[in-house]
PDB file of N, CA and C in Angstrom:
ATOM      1  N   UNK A   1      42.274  26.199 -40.750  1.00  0.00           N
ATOM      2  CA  UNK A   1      42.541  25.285 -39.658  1.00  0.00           C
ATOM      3  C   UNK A   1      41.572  25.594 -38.517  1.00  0.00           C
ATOM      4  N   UNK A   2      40.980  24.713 -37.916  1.00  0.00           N
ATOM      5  CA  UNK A   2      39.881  24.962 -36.382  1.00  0.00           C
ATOM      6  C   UNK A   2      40.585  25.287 -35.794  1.00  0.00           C
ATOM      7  N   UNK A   3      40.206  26.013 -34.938  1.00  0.00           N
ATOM      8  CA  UNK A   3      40.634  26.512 -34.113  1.00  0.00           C
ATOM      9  C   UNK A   3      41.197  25.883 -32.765  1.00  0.00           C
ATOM     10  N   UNK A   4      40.638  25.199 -31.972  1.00  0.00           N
ATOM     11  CA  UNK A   4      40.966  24.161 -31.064  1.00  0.00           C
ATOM     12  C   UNK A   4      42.376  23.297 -31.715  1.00  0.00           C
ATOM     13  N   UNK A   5      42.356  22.883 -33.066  1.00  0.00           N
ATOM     14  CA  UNK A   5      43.479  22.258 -33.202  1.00  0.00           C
ATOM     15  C   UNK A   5      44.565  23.447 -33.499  1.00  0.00           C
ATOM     16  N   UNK A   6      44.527  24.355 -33.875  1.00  0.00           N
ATOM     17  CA  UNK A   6      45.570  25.602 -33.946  1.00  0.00           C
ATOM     18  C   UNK A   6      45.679  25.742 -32.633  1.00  0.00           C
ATOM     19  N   UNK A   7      45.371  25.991 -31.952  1.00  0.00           N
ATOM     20  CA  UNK A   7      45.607  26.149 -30.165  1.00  0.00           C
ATOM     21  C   UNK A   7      46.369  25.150 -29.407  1.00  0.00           C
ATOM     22  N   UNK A   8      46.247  23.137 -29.838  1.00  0.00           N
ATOM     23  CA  UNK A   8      46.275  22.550 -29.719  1.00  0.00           C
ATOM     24  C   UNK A   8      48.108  22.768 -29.871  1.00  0.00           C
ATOM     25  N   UNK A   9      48.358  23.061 -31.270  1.00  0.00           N
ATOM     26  CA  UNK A   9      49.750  23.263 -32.016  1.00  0.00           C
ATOM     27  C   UNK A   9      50.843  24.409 -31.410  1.00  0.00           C
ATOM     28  N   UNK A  10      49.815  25.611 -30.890  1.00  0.00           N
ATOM     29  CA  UNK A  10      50.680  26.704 -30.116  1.00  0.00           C
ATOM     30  C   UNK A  10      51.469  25.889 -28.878  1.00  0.00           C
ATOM     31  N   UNK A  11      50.104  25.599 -28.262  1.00  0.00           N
ATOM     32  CA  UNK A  11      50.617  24.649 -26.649  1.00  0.00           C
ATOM     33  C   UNK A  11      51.902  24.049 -27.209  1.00  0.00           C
ATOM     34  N   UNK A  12      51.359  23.130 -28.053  1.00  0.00           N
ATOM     35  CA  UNK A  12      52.813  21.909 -27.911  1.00  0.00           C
ATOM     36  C   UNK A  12      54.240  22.737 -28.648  1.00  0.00           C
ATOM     37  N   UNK A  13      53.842  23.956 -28.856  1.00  0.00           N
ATOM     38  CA  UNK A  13      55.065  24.678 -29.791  1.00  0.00           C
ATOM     39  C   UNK A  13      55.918  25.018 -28.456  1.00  0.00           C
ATOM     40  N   UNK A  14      54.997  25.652 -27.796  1.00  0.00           N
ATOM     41  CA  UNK A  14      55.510  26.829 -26.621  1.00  0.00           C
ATOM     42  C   UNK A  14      55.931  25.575 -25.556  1.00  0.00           C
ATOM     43  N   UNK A  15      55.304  24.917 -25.582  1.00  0.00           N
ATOM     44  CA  UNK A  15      55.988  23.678 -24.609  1.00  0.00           C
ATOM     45  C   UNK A  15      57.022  23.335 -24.719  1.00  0.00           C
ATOM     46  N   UNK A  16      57.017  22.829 -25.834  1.00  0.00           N
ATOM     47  CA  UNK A  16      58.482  22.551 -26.602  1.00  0.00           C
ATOM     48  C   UNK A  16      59.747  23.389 -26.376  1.00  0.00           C
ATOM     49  N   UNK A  17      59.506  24.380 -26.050  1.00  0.00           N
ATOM     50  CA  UNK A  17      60.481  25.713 -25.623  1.00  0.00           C
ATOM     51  C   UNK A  17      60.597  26.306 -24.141  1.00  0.00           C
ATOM     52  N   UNK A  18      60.108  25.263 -23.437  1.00  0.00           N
ATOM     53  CA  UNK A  18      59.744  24.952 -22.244  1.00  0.00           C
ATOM     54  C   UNK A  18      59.207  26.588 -21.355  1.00  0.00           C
ATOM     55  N   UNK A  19      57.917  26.883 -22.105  1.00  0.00           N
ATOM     56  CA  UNK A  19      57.191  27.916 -21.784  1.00  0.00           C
ATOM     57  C   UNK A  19      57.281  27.901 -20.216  1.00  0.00           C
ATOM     58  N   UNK A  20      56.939  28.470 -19.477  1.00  0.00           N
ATOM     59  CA  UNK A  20      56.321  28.247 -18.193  1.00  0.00           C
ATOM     60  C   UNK A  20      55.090  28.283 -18.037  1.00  0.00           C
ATOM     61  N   UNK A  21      54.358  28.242 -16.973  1.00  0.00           N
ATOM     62  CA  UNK A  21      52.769  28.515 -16.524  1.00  0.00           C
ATOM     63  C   UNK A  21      51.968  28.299 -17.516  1.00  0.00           C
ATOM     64  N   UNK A  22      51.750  27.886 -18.745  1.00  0.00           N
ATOM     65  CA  UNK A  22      51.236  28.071 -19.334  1.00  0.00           C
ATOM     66  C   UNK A  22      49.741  28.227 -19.418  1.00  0.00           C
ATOM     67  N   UNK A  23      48.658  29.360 -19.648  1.00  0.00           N
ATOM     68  CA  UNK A  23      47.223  29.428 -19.187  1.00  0.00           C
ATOM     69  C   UNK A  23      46.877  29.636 -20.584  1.00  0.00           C
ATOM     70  N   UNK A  24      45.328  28.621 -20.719  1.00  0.00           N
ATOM     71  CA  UNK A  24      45.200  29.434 -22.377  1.00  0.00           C
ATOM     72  C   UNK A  24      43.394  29.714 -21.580  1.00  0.00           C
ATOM     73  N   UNK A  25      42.601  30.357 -22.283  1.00  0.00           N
ATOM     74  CA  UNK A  25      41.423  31.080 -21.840  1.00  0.00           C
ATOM     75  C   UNK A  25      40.564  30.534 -22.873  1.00  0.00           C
ATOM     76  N   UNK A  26      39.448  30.369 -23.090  1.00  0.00           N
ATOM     77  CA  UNK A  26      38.245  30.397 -23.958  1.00  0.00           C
ATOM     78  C   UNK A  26      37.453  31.359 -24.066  1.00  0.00           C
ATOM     79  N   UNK A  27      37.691  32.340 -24.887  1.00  0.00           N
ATOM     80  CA  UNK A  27      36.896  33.764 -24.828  1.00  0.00           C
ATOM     81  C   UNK A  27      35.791  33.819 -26.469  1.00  0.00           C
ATOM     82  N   UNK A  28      35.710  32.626 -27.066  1.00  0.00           N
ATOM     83  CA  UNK A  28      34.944  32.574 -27.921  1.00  0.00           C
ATOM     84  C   UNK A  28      33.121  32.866 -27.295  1.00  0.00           C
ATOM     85  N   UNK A  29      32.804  33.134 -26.360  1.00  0.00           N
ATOM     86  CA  UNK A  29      31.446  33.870 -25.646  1.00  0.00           C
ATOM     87  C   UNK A  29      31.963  35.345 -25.412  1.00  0.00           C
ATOM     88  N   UNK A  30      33.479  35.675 -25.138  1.00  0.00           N
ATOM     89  CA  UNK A  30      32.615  37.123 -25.140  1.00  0.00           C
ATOM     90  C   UNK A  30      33.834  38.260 -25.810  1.00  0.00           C
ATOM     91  N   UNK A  31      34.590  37.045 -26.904  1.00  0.00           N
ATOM     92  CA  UNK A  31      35.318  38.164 -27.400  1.00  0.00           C
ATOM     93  C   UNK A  31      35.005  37.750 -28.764  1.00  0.00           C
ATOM     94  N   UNK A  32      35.155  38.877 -30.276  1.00  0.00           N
ATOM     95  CA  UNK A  32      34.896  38.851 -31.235  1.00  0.00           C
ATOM     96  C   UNK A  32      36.413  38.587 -31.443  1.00  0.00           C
ATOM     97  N   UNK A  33      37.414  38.760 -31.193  1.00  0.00           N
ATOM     98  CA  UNK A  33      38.782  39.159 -31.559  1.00  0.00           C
ATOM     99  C   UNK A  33      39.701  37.583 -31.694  1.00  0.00           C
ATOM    100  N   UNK A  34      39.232  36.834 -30.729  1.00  0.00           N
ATOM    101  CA  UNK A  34      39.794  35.587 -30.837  1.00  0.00           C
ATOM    102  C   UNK A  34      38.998  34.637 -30.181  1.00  0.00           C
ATOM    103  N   UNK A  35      39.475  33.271 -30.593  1.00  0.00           N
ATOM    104  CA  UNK A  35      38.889  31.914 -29.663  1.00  0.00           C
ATOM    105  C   UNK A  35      39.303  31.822 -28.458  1.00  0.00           C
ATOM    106  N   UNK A  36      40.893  31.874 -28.418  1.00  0.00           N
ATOM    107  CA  UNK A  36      41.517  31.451 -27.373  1.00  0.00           C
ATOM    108  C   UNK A  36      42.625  32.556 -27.247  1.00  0.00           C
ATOM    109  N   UNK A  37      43.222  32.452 -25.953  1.00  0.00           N
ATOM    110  CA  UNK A  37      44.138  33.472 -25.566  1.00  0.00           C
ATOM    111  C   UNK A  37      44.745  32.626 -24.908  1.00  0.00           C
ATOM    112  N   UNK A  38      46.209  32.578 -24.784  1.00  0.00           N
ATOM    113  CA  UNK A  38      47.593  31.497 -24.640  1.00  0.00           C
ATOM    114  C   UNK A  38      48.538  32.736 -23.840  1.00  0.00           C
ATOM    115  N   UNK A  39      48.541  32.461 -22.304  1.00  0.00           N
ATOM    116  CA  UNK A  39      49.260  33.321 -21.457  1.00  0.00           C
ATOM    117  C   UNK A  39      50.670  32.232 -21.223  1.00  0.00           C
ATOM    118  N   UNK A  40      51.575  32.688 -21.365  1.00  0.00           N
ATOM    119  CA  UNK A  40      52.784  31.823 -21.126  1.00  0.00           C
ATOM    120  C   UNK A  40      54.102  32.655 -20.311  1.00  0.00           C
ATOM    121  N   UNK A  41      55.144  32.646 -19.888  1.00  0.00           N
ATOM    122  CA  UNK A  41      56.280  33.054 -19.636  1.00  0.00           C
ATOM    123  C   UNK A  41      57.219  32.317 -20.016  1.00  0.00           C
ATOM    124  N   UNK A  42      58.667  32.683 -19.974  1.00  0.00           N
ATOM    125  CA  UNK A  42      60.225  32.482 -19.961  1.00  0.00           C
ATOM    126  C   UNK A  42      60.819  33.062 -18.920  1.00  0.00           C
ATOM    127  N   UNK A  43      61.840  32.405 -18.951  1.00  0.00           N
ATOM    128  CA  UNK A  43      62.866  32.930 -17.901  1.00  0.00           C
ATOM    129  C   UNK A  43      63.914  33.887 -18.310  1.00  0.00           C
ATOM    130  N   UNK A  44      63.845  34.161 -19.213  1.00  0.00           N
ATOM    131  CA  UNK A  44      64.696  35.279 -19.753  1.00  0.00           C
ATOM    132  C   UNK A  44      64.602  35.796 -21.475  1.00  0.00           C
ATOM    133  N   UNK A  45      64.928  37.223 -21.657  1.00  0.00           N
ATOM    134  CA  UNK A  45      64.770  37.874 -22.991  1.00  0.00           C
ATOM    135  C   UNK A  45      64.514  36.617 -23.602  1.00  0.00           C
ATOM    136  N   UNK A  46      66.170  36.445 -23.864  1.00  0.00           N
ATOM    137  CA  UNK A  46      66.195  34.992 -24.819  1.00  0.00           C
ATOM    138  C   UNK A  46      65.143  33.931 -24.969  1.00  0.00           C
ATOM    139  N   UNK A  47      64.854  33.609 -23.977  1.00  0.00           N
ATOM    140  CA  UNK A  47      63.996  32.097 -24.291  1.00  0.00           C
ATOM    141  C   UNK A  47      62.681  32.841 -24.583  1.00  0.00           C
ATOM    142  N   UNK A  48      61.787  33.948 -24.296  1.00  0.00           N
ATOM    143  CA  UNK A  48      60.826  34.755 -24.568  1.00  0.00           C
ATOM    144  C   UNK A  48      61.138  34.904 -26.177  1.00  0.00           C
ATOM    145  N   UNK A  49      62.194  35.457 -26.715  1.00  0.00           N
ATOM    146  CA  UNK A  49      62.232  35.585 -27.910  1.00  0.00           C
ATOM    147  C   UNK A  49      62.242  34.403 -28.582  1.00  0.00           C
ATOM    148  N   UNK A  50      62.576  32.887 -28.331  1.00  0.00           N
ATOM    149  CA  UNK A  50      62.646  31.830 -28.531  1.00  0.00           C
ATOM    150  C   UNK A  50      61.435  31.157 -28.916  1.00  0.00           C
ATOM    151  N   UNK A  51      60.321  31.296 -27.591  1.00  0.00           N
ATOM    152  CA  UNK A  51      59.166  31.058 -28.049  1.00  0.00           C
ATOM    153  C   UNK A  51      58.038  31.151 -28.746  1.00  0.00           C
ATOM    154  N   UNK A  52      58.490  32.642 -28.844  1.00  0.00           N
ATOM    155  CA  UNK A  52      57.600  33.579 -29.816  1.00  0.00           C
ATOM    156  C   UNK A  52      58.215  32.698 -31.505  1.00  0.00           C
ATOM    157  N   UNK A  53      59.656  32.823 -31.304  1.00  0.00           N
ATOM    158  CA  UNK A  53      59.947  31.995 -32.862  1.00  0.00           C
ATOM    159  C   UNK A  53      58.964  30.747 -33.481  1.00  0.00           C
ATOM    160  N   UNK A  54      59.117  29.741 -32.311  1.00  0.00           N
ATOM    161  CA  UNK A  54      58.683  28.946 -32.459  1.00  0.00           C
ATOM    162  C   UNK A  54      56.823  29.491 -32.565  1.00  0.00           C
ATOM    163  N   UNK A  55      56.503  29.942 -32.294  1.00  0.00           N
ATOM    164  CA  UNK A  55      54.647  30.188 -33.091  1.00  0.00           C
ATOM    165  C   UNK A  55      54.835  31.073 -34.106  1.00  0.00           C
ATOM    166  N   UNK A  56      56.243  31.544 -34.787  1.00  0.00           N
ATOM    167  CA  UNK A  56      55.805  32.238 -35.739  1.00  0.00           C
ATOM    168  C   UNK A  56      56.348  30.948 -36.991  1.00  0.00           C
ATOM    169  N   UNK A  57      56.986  30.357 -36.212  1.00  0.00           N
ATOM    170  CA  UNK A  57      57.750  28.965 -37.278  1.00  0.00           C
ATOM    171  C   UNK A  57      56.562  28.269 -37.800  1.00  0.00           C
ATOM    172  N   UNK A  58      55.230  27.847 -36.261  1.00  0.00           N
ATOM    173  CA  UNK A  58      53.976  26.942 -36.802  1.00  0.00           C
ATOM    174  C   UNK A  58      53.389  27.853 -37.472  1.00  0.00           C
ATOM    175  N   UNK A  59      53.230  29.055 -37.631  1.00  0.00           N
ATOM    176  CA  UNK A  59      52.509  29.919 -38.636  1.00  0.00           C
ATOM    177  C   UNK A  59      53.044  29.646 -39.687  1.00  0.00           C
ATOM    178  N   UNK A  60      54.243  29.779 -40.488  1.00  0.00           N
ATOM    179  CA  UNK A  60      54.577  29.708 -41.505  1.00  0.00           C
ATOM    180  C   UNK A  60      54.162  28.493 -42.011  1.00  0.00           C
ATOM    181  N   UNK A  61      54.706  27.281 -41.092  1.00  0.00           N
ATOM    182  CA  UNK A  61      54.691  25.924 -42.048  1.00  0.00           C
ATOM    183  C   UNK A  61      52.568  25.480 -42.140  1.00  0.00           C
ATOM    184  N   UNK A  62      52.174  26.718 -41.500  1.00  0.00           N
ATOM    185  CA  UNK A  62      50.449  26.091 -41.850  1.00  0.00           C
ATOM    186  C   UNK A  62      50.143  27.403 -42.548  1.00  0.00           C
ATOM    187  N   UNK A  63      50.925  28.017 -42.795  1.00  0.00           N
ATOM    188  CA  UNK A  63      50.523  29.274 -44.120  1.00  0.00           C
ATOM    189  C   UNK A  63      49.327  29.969 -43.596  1.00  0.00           C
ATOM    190  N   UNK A  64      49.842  30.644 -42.403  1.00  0.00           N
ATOM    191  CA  UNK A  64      48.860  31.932 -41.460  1.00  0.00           C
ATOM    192  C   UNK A  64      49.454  32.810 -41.924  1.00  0.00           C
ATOM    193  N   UNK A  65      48.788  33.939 -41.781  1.00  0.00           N
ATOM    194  CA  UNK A  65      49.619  35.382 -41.580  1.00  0.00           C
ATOM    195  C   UNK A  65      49.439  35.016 -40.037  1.00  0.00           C
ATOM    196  N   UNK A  66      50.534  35.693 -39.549  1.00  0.00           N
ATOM    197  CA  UNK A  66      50.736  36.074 -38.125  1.00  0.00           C
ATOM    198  C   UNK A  66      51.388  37.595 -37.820  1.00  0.00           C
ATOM    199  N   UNK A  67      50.378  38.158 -36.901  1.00  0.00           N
ATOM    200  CA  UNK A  67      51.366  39.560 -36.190  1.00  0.00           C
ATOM    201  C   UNK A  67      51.870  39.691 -35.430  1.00  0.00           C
ATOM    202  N   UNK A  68      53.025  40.468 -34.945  1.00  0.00           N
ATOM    203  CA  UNK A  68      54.232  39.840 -34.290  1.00  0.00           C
ATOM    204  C   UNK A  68      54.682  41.927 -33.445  1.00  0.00           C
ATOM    205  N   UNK A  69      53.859  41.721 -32.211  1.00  0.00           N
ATOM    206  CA  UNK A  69      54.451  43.062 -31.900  1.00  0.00           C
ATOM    207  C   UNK A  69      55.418  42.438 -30.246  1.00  0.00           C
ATOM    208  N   UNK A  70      56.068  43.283 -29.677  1.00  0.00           N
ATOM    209  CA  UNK A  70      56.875  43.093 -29.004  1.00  0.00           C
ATOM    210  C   UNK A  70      58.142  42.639 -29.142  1.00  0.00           C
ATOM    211  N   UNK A  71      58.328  42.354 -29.766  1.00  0.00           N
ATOM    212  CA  UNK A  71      59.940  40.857 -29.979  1.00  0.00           C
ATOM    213  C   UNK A  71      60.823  41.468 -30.241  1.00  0.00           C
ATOM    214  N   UNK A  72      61.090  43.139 -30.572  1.00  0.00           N
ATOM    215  CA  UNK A  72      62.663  43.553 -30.263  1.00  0.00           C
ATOM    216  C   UNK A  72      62.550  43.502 -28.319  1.00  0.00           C
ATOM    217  N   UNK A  73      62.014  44.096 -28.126  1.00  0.00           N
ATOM    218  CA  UNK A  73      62.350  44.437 -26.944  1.00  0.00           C
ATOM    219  C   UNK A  73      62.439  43.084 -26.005  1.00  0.00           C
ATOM    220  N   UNK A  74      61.587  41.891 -26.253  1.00  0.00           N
ATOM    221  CA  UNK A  74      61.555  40.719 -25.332  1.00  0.00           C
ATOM    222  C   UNK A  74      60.709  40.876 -24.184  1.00  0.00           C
ATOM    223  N   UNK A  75      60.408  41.371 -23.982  1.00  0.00           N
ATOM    224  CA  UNK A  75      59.679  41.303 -22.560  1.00  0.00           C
ATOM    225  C   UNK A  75      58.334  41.105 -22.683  1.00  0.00           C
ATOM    226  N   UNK A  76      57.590  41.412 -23.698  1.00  0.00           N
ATOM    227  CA  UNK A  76      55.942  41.202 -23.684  1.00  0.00           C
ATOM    228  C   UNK A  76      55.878  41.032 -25.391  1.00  0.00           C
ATOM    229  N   UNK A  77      55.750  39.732 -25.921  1.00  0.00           N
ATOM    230  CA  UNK A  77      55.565  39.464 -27.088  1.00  0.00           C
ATOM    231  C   UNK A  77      54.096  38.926 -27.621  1.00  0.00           C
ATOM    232  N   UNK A  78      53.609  39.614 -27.930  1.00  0.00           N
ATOM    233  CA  UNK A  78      52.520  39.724 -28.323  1.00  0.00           C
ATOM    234  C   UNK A  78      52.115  38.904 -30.178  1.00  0.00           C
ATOM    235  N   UNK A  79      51.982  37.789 -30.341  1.00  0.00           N
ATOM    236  CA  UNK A  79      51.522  37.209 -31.660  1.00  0.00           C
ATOM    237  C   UNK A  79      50.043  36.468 -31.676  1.00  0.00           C
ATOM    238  N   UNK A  80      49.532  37.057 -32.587  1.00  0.00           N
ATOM    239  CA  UNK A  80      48.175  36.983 -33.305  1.00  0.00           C
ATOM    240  C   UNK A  80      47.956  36.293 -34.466  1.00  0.00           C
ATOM    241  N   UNK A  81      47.670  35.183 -33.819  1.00  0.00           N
ATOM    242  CA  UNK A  81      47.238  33.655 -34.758  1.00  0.00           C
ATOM    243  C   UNK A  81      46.377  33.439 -35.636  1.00  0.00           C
ATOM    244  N   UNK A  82      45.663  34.637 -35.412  1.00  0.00           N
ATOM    245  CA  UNK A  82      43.745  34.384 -35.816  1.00  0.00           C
ATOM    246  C   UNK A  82      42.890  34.287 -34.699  1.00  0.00           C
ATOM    247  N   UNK A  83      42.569  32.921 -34.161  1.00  0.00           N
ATOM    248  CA  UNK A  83      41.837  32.637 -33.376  1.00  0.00           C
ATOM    249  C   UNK A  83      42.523  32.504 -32.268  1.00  0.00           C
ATOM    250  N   UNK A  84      43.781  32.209 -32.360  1.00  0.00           N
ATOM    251  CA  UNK A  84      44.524  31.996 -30.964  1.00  0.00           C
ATOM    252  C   UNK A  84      45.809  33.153 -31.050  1.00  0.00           C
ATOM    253  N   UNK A  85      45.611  34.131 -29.423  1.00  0.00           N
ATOM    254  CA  UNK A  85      46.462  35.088 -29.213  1.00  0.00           C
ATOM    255  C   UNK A  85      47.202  34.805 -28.290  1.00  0.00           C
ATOM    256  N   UNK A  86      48.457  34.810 -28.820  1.00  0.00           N
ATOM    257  CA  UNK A  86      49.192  34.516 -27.556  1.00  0.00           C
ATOM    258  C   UNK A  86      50.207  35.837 -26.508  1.00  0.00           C
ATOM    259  N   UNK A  87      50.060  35.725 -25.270  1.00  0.00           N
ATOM    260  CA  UNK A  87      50.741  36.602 -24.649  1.00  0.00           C
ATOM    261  C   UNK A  87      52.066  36.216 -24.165  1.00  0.00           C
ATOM    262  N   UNK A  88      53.325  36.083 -24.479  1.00  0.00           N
ATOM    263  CA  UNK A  88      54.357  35.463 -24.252  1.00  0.00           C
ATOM    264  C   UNK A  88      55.196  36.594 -23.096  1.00  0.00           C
ATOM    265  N   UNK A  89      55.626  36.365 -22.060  1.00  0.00           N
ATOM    266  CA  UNK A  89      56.032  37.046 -21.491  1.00  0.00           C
ATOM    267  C   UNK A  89      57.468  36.711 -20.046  1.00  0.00           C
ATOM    268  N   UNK A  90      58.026  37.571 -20.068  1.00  0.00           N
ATOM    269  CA  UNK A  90      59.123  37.703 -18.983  1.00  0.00           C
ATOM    270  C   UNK A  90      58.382  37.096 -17.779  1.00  0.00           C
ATOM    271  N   UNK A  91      58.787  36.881 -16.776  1.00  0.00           N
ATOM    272  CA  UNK A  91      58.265  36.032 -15.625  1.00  0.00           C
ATOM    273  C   UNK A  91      57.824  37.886 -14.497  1.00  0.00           C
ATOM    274  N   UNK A  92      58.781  38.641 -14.514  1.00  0.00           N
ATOM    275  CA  UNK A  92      58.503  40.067 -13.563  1.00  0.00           C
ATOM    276  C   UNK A  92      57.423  40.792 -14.874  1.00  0.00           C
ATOM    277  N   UNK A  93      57.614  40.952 -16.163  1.00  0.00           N
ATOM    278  CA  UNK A  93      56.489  41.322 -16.760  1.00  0.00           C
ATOM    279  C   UNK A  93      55.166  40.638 -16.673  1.00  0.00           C
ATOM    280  N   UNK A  94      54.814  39.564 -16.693  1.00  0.00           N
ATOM    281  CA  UNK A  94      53.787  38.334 -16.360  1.00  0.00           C
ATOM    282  C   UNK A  94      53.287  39.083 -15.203  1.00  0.00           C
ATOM    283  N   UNK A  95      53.745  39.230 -14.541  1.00  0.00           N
ATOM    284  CA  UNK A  95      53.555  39.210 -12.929  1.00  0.00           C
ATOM    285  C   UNK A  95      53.024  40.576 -12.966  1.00  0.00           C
ATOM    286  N   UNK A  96      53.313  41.540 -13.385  1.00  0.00           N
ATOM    287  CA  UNK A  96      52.949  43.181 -13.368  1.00  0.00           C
ATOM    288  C   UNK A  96      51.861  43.580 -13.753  1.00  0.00           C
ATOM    289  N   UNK A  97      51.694  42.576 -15.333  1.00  0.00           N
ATOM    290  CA  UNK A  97      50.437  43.111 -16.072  1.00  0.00           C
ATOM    291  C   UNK A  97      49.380  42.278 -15.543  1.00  0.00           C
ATOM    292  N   UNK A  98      49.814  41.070 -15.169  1.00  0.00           N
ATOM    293  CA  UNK A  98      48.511  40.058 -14.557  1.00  0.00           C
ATOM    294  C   UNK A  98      47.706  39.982 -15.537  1.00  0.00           C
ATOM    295  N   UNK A  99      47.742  39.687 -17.038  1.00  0.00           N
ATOM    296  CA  UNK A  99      46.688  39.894 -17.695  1.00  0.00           C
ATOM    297  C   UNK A  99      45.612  38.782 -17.351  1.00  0.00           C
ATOM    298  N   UNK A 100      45.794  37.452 -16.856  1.00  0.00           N
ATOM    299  CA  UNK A 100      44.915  36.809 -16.572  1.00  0.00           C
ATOM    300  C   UNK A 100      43.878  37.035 -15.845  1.00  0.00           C
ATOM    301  N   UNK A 101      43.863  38.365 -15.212  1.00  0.00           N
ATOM    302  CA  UNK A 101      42.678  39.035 -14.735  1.00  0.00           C
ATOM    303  C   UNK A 101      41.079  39.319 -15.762  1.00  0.00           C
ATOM    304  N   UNK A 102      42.061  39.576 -16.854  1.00  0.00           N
ATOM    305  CA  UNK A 102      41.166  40.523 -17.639  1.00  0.00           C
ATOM    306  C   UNK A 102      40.266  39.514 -18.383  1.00  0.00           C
ATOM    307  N   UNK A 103      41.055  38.580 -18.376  1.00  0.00           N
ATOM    308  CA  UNK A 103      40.307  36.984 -19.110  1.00  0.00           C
ATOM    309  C   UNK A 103      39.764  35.950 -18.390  1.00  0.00           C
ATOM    310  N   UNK A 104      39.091  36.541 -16.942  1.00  0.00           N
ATOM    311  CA  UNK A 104      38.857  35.356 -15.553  1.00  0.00           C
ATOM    312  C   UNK A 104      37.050  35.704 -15.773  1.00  0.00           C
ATOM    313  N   UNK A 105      36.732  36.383 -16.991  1.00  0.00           N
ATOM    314  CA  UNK A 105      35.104  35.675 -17.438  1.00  0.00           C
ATOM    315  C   UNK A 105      35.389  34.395 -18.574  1.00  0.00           C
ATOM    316  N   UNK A 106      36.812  34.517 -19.211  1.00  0.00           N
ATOM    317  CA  UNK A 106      36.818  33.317 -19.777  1.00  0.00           C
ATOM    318  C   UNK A 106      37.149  32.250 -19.355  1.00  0.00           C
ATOM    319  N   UNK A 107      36.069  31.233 -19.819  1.00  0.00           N
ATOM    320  CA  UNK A 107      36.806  29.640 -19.247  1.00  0.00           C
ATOM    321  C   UNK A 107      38.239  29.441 -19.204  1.00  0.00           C
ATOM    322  N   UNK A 108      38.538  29.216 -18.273  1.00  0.00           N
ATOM    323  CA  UNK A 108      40.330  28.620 -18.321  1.00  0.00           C
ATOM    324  C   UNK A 108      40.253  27.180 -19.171  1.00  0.00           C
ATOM    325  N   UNK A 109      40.797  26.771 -19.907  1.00  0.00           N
ATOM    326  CA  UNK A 109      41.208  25.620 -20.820  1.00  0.00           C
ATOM    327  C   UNK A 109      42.096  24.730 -20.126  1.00  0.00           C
ATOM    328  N   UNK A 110      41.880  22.902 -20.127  1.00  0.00           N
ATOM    329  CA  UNK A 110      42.397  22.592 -19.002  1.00  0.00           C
ATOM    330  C   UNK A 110      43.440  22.179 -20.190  1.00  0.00           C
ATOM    331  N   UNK A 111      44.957  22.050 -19.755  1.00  0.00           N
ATOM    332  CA  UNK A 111      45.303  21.673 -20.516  1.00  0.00           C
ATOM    333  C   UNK A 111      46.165  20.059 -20.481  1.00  0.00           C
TER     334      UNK A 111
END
């Protein structure tokens, strides 16, 4: 699957689960590791664990492997698409790690 349309499918997954903020990055110039990076929040454990379901649900039905670290604990769920990584996170965790720092040489993706 391209990548842009796998990215395309996270968005509308995590939307669907009414992500918050949602930021995705274009790091295909200066990362080997992925295309895109998908920063999102929830408002609580639950719906964090919720969303993460839902991208491991579009993995299955398009026959990815996907890796899946964080999701006992809820607070920083971490799943690896291939090309698209997503950072799913608590709204006070979001806020702590700021990872959107680390990805502000990558294009922001309008969405």
């Amino acid at each position: 699957m391209e990548s842009k349309a796998l990215l395309d499918l996270a968005v509308e997954s995590v939307d669907g689960k009414r992500a918050e903020d949602i930021r995705v990055f274009d790091v295909r110039e200066s990362s080997t590791i992925a295309d895109y990076i998908l920063i999102c929040h929830g408002t609580s454990d639950r719906q964090v664990k919720a969303i993460a379901r839902a991208l491991e649900d579009l993995a299955e039905d398009k026959g990815l492997n996907v890796s899946v670290e964080g999701a006992r604990e809820g607070q920083w769920i971490l799943i690896d698409l291939g090309d698209v990584v997503a950072h799913i996170f608590t709204k006070v965790e979001r806020e702590y790690y700021n990872l959107e720092r680390l990805y502000y040489d990558g294009e922001a993706v309008e969405l």
